[in-house]
Protein backbone atom coordinates (compact mmCIF):
# COMPACT_ATOMS: atom_id res chain seq x y z
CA UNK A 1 0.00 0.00 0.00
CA UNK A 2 1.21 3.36 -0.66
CA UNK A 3 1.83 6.23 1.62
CA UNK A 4 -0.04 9.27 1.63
CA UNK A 5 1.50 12.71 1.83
CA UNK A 6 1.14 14.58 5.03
CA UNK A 7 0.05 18.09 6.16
CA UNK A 8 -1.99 20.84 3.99
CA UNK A 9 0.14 23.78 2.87
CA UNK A 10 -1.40 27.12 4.33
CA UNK A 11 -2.76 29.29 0.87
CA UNK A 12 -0.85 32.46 0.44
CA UNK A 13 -2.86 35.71 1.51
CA UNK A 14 -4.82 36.48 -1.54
CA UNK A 15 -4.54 33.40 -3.15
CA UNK A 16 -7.26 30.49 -3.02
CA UNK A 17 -6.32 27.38 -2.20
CA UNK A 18 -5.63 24.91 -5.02
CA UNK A 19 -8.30 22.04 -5.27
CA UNK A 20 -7.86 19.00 -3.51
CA UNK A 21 -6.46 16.32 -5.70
CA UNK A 22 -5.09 18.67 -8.34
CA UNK A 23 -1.32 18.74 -9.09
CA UNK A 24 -0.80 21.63 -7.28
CA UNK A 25 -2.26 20.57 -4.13
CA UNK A 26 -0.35 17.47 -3.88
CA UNK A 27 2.57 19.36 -4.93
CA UNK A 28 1.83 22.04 -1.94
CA UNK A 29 1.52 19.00 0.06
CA UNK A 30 5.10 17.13 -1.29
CA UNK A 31 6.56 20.62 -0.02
CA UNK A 32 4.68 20.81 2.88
CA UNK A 33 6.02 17.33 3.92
CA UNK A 34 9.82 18.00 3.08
CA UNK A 35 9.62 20.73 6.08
CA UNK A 36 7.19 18.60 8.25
CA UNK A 37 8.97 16.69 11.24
CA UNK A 38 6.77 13.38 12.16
CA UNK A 39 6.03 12.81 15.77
CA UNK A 40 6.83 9.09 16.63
CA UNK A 41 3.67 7.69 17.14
CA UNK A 42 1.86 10.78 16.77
CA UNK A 43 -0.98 10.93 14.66
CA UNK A 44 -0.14 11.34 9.98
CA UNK A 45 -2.20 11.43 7.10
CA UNK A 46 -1.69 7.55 6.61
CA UNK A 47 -3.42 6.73 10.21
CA UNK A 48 -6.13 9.31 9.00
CA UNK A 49 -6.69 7.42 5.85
CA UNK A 50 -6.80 4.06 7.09
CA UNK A 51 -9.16 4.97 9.99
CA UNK A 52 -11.58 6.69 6.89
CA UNK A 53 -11.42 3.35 4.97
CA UNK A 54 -12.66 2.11 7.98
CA UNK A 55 -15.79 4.10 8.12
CA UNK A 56 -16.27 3.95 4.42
CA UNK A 57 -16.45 -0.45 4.92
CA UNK A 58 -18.95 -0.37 8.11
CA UNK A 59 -21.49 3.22 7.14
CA UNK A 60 -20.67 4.32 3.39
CA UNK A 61 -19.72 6.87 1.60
CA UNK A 62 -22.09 9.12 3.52
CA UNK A 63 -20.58 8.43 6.84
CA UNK A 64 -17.60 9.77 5.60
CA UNK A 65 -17.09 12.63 8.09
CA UNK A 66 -13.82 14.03 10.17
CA UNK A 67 -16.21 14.16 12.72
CA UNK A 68 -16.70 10.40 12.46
CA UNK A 69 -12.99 10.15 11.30
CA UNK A 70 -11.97 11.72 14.78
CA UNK A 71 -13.82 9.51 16.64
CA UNK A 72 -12.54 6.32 15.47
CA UNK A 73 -9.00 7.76 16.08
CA UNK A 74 -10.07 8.88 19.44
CA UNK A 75 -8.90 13.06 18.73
CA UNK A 76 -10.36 16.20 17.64
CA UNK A 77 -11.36 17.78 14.56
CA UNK A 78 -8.93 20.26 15.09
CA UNK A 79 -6.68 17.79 15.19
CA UNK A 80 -7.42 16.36 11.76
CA UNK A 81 -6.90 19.75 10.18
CA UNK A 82 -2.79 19.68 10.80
CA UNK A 83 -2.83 17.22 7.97
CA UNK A 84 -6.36 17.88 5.56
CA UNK A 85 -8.50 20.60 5.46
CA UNK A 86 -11.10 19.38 4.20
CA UNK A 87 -13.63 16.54 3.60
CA UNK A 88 -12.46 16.59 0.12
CA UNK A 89 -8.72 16.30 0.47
CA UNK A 90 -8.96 13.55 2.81
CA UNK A 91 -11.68 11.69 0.00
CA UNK A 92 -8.18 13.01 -2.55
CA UNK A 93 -6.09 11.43 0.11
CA UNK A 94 -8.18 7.77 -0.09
CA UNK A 95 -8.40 7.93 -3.69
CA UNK A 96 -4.43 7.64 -4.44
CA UNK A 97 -3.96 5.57 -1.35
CA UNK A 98 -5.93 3.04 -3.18
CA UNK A 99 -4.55 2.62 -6.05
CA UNK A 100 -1.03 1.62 -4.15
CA UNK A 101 -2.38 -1.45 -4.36
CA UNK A 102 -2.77 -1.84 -8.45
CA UNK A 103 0.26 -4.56 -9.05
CA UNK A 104 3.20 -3.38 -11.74
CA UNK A 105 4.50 -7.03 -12.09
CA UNK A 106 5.54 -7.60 -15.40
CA UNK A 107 4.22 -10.75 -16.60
CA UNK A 108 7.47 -11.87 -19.17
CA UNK A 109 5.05 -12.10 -22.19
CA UNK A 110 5.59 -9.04 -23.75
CA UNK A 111 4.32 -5.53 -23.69
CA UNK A 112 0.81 -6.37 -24.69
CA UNK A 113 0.53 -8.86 -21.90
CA UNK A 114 1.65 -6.81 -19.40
CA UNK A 115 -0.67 -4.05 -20.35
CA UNK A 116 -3.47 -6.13 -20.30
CA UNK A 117 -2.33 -7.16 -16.93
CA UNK A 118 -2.01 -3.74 -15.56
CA UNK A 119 -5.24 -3.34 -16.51
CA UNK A 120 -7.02 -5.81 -15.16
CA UNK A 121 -5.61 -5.00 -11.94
CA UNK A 122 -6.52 -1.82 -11.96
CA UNK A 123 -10.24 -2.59 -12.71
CA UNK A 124 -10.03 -5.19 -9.84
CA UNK A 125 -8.81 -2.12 -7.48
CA UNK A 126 -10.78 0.24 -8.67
CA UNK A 127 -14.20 -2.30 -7.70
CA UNK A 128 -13.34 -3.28 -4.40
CA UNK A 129 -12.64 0.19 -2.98
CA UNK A 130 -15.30 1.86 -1.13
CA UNK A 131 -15.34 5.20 -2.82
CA UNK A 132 -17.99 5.63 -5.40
CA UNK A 133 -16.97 6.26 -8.90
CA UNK A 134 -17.75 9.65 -8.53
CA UNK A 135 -15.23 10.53 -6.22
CA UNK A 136 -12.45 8.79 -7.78
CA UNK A 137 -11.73 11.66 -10.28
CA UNK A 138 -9.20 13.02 -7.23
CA UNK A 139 -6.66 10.50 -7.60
CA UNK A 140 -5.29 11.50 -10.69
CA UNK A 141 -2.01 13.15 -9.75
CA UNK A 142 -1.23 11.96 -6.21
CA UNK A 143 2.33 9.42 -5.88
CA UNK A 144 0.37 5.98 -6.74
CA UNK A 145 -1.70 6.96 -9.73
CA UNK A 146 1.19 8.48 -10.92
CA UNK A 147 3.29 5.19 -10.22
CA UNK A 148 0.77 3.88 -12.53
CA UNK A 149 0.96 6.30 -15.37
CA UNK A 150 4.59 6.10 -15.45
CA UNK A 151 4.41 2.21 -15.56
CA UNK A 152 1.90 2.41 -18.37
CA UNK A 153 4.08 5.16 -20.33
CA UNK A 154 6.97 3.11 -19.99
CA UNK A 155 5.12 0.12 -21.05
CA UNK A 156 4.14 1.59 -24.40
CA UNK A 157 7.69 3.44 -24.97
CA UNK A 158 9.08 0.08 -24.58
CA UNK A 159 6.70 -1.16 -27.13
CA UNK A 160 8.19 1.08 -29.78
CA UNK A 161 5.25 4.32 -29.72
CA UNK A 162 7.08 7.97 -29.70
CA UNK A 163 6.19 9.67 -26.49
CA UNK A 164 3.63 11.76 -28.22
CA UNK A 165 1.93 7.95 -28.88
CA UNK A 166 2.91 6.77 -25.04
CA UNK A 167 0.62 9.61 -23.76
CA UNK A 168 -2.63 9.02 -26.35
CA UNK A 169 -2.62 5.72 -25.20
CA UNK A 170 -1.83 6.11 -21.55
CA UNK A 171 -4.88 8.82 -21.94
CA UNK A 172 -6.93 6.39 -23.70
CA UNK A 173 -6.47 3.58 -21.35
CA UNK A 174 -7.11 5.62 -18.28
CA UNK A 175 -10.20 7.02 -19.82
CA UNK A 176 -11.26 3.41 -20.80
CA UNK A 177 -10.82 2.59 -17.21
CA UNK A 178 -12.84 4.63 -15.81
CA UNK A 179 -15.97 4.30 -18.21
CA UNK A 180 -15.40 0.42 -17.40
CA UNK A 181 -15.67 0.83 -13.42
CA UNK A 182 -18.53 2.74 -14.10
CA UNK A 183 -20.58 0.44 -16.25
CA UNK A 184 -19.57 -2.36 -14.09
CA UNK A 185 -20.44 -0.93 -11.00
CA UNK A 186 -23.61 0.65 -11.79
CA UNK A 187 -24.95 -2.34 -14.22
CA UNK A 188 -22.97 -5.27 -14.80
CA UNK A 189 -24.06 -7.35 -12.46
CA UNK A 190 -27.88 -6.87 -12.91
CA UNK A 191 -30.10 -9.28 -14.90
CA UNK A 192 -30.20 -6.93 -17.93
CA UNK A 193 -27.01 -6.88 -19.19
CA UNK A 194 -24.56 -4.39 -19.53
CA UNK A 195 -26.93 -1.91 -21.37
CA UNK A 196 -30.18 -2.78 -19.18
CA UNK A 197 -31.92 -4.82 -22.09
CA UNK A 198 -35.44 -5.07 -20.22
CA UNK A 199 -38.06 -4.31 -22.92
CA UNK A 200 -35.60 -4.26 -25.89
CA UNK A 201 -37.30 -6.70 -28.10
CA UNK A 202 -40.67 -4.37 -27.44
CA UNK A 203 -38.87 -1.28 -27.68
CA UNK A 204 -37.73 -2.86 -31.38
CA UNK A 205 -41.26 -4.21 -32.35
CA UNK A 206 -42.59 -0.47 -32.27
CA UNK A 207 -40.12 1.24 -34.36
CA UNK A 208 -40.70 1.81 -38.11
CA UNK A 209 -39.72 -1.49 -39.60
CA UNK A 210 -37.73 0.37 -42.56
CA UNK A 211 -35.21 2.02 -39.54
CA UNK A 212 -32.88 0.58 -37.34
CA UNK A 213 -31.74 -1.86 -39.27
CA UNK A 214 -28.40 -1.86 -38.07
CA UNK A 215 -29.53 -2.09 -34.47
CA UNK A 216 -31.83 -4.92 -35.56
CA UNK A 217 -28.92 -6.87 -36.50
CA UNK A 218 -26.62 -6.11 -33.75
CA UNK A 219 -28.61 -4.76 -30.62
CA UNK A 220 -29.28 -7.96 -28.56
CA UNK A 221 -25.52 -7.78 -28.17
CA UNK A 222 -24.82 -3.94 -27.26
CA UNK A 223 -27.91 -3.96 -24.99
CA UNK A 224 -27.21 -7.90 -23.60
CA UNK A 225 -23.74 -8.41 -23.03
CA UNK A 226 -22.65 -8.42 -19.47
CA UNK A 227 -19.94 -5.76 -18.43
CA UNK A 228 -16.90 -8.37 -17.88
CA UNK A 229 -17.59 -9.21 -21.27
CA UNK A 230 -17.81 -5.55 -22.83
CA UNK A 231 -14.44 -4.66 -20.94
CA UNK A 232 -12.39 -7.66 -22.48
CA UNK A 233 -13.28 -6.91 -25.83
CA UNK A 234 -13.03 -3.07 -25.24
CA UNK A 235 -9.17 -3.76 -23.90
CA UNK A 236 -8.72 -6.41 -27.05
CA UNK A 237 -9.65 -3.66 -29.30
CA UNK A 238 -7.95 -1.00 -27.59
CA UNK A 239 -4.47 -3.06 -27.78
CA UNK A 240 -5.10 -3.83 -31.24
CA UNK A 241 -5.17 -0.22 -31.66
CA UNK A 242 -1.74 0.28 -29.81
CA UNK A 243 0.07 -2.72 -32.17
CA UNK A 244 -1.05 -1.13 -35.15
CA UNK A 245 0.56 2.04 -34.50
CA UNK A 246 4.14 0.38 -33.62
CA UNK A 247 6.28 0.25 -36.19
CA UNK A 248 6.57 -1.91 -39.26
CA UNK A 249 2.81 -2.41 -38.81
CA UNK A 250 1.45 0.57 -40.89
């Protein structure tokens, strides 16, 4: 598991605070931590963020409080606010910590393998945590998910795309990602299907017979097929994409 920077920077007069998760907030946060002198067992942004994960497993996302926070670490809000300043940076804070988890190994198959690998990890990491897709948009830039973006740049350099390439498909993948951990955890496991397919065939019987016809001959699978399914053949197509870009393919 990865560590998780400690202690806000204080905003300079005049100047609003950047927003939590941002590059500049974790970077105001690196600094702050370079000048910061830990307290042995004292209380850090890492005990904060595992006692949050805590209340996120037993009450949810909305008992997600530094009130509650406090409480399980038996302190004070005011307290809490040495290290985050908000509900939002400590929700940044869980976010990264997270994705310390998402495996690098390389698998000794080749780039595409170990792509594919990285990705299915991530997915995996990305279900089981208790934040809610929405409020995973704040671990973009803090030390794991950046572990992971350099692991996938290097992973595509190494494959032969320029840099210019590394970073479409490192975009691309991440953005993948993230439309995949949302289908998956707000529909693939319910009876209809990825899509939600209750009512298609009716739906169908009561449009004009003379349109659609392309849906007609392919929309039991985009409305059926489950979301494991839809995310292996959206990373098979996406990697098929990548190989045809190296080069001597084109």
């Amino acid at each position: 598991m990865g560590s998780s920077t400690p202690g806000p920077a204080a905003p300079r007069r005049g100047i609003a605070p950047p927003e939590a998760g941002s590059a500049r907030w974790w970077a105001q946060r690196a600094a702050s931590a370079s000048r910061r002198r830990p307290r042995p067992g004292g209380l850090s942004s890492d005990r904060i963020v595992e006692a949050a994960l805590d209340v996120l497993r037993e009450g949810g996302f909305d008992a997600l409080t530094l009130r509650c926070v406090a409480e399980r670490l038996d302190t004070t809000i005011a307290s809490l606010y040495r290290h985050i300043a908000s509900r939002d940076e400590l929700i940044a804070l869980i976010a990264d910590h997270v994705m310390g988890d998402i495996r690098l190994d390389r698998t000794g198959r080749g780039w595409r393998a170990d792509v594919e690998a990285l990705m299915r990890d991530f997915r995996r990491i990305s279900l089981d945590q208790p934040l809610p897709p929405s409020a995973r948009s704040r671990s973009g830039y803090g030390p794991n998910m950046l572990r992971v973006v350099d692991a996938a740049l290097g992973l595509f350099l190494e494959a032969g795309l320029s840099a210019e390439q590394a970073g479409y498909a490192t975009i691309t993948m991440l953005e993948l990602m993230a439309s995949a951990v949302i289908l998956r955890a707000h529909r693939g496991q319910g009876p209809g299907g990825a899509m939600g397919s209750d009512g298609f065939d009716e739906l169908l019987d009561r449009l004009p017979a003379d349109q659609f016809t392309a849906l007609r001959a392919s929309g039991s699978t985009y409305v059926s097929a489950g979301a494991d399914d839809v995310f292996d053949h959206s990373m098979a197509i996406f990697l098929d994409g990548v190989a045809s870009q190296l080069p001597g393919t084109r």
